[in-house]
N, C-alpha and C. Protein backbone atom coordinates (compact mmCIF):
# COMPACT_ATOMS: atom_id res chain seq x y z
N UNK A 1 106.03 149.49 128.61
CA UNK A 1 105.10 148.48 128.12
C UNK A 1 105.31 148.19 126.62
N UNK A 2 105.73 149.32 125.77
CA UNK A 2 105.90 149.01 124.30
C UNK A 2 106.88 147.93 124.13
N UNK A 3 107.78 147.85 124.83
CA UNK A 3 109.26 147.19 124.77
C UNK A 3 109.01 146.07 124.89
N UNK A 4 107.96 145.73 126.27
CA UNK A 4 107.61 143.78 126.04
C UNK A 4 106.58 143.87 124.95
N UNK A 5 106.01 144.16 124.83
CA UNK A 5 105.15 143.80 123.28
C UNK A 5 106.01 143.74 121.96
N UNK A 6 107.19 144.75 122.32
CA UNK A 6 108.49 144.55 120.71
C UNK A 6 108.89 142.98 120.95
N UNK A 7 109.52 142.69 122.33
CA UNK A 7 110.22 141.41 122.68
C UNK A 7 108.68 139.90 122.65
N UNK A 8 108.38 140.48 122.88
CA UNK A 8 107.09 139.46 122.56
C UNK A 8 106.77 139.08 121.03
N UNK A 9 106.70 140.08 120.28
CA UNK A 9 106.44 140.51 118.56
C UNK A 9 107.64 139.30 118.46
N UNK A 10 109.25 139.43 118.69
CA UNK A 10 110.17 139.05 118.37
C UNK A 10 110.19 137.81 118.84
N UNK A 11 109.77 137.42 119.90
CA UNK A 11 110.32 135.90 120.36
C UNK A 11 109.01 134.75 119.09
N UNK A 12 107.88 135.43 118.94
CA UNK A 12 106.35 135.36 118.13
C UNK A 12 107.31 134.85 116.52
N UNK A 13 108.13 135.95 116.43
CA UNK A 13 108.82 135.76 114.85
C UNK A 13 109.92 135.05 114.88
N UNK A 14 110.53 134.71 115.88
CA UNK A 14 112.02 133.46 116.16
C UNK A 14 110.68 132.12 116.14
N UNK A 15 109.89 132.11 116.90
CA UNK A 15 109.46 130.63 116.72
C UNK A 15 108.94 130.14 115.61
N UNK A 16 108.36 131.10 114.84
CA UNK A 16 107.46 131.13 113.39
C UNK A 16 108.80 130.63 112.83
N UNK A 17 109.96 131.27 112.57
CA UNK A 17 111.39 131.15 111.83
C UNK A 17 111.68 129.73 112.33
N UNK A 18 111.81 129.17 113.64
CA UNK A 18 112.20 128.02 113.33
C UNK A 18 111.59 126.93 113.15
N UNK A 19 110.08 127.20 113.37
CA UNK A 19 109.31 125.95 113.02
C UNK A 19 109.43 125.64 111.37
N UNK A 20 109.49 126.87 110.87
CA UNK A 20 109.41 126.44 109.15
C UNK A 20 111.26 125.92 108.64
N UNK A 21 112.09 126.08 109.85
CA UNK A 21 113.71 125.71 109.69
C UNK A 21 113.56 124.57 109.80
N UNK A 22 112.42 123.84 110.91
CA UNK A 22 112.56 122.04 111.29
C UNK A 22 112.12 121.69 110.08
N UNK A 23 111.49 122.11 109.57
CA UNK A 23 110.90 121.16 107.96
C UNK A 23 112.10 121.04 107.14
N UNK A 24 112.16 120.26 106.24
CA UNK A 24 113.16 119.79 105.85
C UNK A 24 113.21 120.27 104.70
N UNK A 25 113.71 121.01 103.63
CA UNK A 25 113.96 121.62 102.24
C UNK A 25 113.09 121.23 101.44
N UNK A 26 112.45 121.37 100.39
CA UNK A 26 112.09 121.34 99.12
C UNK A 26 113.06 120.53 97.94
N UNK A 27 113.91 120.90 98.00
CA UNK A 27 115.17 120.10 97.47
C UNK A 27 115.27 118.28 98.62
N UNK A 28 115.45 118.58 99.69
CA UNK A 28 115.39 117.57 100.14
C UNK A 28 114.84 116.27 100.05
N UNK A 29 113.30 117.21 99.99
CA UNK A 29 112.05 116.45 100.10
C UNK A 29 112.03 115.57 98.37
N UNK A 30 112.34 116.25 97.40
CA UNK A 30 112.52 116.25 96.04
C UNK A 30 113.20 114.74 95.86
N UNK A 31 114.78 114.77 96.33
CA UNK A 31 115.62 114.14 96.30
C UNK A 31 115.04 112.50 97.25
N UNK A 32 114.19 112.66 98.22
CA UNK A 32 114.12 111.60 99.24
C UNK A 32 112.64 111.09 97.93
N UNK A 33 111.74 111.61 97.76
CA UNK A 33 111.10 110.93 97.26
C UNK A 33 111.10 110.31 95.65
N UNK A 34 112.64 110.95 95.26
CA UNK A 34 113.04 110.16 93.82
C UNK A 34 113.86 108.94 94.55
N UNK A 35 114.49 108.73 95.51
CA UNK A 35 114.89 107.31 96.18
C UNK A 35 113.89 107.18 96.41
N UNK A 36 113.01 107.55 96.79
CA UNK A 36 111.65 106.72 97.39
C UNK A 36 111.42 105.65 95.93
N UNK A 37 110.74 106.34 94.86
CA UNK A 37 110.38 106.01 93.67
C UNK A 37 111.47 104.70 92.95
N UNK A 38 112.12 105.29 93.23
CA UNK A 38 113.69 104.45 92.27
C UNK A 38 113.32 103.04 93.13
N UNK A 39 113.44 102.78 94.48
CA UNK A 39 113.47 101.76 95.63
C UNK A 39 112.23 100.85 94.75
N UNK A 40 111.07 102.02 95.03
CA UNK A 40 109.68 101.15 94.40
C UNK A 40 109.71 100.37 93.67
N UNK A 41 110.31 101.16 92.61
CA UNK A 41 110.40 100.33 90.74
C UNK A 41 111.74 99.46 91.46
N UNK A 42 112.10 99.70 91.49
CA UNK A 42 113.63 98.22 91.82
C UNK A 42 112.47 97.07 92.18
N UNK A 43 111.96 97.25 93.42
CA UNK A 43 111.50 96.19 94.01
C UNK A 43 110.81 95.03 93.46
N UNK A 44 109.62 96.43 92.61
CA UNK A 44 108.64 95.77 91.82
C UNK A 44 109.28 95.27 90.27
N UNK A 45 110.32 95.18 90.23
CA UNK A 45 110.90 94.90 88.71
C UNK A 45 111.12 93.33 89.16
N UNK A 46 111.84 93.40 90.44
CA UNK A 46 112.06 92.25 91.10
C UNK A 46 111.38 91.04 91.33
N UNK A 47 110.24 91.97 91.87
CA UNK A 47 108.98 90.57 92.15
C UNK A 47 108.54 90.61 91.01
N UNK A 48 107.93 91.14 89.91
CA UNK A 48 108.02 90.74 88.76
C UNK A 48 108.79 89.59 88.29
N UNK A 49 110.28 89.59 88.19
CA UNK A 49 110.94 88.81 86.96
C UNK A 49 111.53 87.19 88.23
N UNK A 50 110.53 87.30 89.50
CA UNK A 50 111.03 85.76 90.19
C UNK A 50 110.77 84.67 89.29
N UNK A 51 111.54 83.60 89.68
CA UNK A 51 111.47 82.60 89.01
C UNK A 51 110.25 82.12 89.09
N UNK A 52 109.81 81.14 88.28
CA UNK A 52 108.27 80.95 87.74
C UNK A 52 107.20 81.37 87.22
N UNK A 53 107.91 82.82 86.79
CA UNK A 53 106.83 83.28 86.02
C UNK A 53 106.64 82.67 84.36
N UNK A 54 107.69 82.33 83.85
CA UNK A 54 108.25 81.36 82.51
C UNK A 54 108.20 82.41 81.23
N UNK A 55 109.03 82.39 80.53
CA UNK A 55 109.10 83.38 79.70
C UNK A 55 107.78 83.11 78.55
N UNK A 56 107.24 82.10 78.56
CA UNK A 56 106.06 82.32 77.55
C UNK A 56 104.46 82.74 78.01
N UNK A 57 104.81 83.04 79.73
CA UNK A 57 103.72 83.25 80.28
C UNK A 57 103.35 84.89 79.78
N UNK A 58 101.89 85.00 80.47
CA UNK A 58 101.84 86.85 80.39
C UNK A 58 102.43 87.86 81.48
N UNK A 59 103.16 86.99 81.80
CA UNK A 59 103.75 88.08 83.06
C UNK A 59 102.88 88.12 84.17
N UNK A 60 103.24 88.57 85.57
CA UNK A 60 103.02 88.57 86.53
C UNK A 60 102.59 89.90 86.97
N UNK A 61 101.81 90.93 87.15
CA UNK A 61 102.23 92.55 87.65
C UNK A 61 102.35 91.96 89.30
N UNK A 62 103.25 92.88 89.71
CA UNK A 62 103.48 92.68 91.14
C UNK A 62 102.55 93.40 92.12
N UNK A 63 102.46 92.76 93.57
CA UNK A 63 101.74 92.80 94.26
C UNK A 63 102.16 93.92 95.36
N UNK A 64 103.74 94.47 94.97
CA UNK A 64 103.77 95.27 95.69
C UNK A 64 103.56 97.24 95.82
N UNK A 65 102.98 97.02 96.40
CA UNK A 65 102.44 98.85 96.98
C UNK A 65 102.60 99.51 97.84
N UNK A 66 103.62 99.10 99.14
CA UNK A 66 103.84 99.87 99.95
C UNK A 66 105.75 99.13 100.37
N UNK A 67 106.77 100.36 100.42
CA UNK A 67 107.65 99.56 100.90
C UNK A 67 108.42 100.80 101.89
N UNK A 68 109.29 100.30 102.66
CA UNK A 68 109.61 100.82 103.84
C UNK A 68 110.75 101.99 103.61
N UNK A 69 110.55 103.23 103.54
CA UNK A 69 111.60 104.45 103.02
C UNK A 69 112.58 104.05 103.57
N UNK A 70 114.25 104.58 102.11
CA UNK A 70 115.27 104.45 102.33
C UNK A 70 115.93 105.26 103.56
N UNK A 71 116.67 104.32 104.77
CA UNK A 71 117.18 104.74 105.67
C UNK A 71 118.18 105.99 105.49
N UNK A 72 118.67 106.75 104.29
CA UNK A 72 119.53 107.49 103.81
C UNK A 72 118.76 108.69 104.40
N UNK A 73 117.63 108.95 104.89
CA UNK A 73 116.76 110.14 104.86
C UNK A 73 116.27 109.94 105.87
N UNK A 74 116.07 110.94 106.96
CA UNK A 74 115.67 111.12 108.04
C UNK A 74 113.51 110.98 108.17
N UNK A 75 113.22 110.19 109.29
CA UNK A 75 111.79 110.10 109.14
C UNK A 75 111.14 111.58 109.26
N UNK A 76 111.79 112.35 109.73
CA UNK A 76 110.95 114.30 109.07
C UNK A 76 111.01 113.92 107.88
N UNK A 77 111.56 113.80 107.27
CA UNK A 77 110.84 114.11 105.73
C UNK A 77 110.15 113.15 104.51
N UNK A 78 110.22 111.30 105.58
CA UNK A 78 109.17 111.18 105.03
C UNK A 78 107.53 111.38 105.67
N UNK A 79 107.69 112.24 106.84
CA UNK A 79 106.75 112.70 107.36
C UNK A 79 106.20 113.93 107.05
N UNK A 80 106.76 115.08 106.25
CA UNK A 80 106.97 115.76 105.63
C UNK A 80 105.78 115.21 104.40
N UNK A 81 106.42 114.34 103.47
CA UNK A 81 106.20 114.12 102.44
C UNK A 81 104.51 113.54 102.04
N UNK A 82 104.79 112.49 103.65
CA UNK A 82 102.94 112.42 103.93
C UNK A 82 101.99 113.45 104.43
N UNK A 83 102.92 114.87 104.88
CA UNK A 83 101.81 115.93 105.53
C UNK A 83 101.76 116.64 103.67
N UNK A 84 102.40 116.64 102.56
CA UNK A 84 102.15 116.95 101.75
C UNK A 84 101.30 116.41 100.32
N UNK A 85 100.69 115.15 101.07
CA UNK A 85 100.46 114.09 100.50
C UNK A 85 100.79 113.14 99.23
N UNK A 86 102.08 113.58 98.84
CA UNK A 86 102.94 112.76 98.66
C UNK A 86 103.11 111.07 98.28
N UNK A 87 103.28 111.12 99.78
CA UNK A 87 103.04 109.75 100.31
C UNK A 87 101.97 109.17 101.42
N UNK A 88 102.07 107.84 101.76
CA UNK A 88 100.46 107.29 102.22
C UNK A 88 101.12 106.42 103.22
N UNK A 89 101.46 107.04 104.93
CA UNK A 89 101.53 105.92 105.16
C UNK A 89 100.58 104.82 105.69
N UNK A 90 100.78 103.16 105.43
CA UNK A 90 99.74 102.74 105.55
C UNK A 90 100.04 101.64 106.19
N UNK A 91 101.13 101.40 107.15
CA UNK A 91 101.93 100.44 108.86
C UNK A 91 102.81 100.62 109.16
N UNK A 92 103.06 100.32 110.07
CA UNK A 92 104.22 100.89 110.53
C UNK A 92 105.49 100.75 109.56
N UNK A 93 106.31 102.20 109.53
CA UNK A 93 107.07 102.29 108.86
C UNK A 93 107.31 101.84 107.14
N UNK A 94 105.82 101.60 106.66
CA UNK A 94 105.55 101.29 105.60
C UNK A 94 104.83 102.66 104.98
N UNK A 95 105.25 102.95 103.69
CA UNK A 95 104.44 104.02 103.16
C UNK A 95 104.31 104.25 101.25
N UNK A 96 102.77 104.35 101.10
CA UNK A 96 102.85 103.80 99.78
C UNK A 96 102.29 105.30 98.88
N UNK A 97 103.16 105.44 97.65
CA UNK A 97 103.51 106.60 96.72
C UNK A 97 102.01 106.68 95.77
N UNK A 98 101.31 108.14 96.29
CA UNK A 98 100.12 108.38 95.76
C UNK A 98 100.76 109.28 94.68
N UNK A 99 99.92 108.95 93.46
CA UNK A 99 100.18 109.65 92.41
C UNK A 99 99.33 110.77 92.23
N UNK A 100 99.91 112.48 91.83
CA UNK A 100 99.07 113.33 91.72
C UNK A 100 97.71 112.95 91.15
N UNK A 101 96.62 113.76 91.76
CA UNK A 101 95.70 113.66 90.50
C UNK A 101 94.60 112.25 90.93
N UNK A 102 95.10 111.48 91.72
CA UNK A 102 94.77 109.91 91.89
C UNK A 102 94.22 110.35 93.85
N UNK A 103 92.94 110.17 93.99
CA UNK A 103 92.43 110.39 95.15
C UNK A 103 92.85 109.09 96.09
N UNK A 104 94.01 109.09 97.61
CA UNK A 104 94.69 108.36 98.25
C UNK A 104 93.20 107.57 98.86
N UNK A 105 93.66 106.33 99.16
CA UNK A 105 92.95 105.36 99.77
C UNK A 105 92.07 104.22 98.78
């Protein structure tokens, strides 16, 4: 009887081991949400400087807040990134970058 309770203990500590293996690195996660960020500011630099805003105007701030994570990175980790709250997603395949400190919604 001790022996299935060892093999039980053990199969208990292989699944614990690989559920925390499916998550995706720290480094990973790091790296996906500085493309995340970089994508953001591109975008919004973009809709910012469209034509018609006129250079003697006050500028435009852009309207955008949610844009669709770079395909370079698997959806674990921007799922990941929203179970760490991170990120916000907020439609499909849309997800918008909560800043520490700043209560989401």
């Amino acid at each position: 009887m001790p022996e299935q309770e060892k093999s039980d203990q053990e199969k208990s500590n292989q699944e614990d081991s690989q559920s925390s293996s499916d998550r995706p690195s720290k480094e990973e996660c790091k790296r996906a949400l500085k493309a995340f960020k970089k994508r953001l500011k591109l975008m919004r630099l973009d809709d910012e400087s469209r034509v018609g805003g006129g250079s003697m105007s006050s500028g435009v701030q852009s309207g955008i807040v949610a844009i669709r994570p770079p395909g370079t990175y698997p959806q674990e980790i921007w799922d990941e990134l929203e179970r760490k709250g991170r990120l916000k997603k907020v439609g499909p395949n849309l997800y918008e970058y909560v800043i520490m400190g700043q209560e989401p919604g």
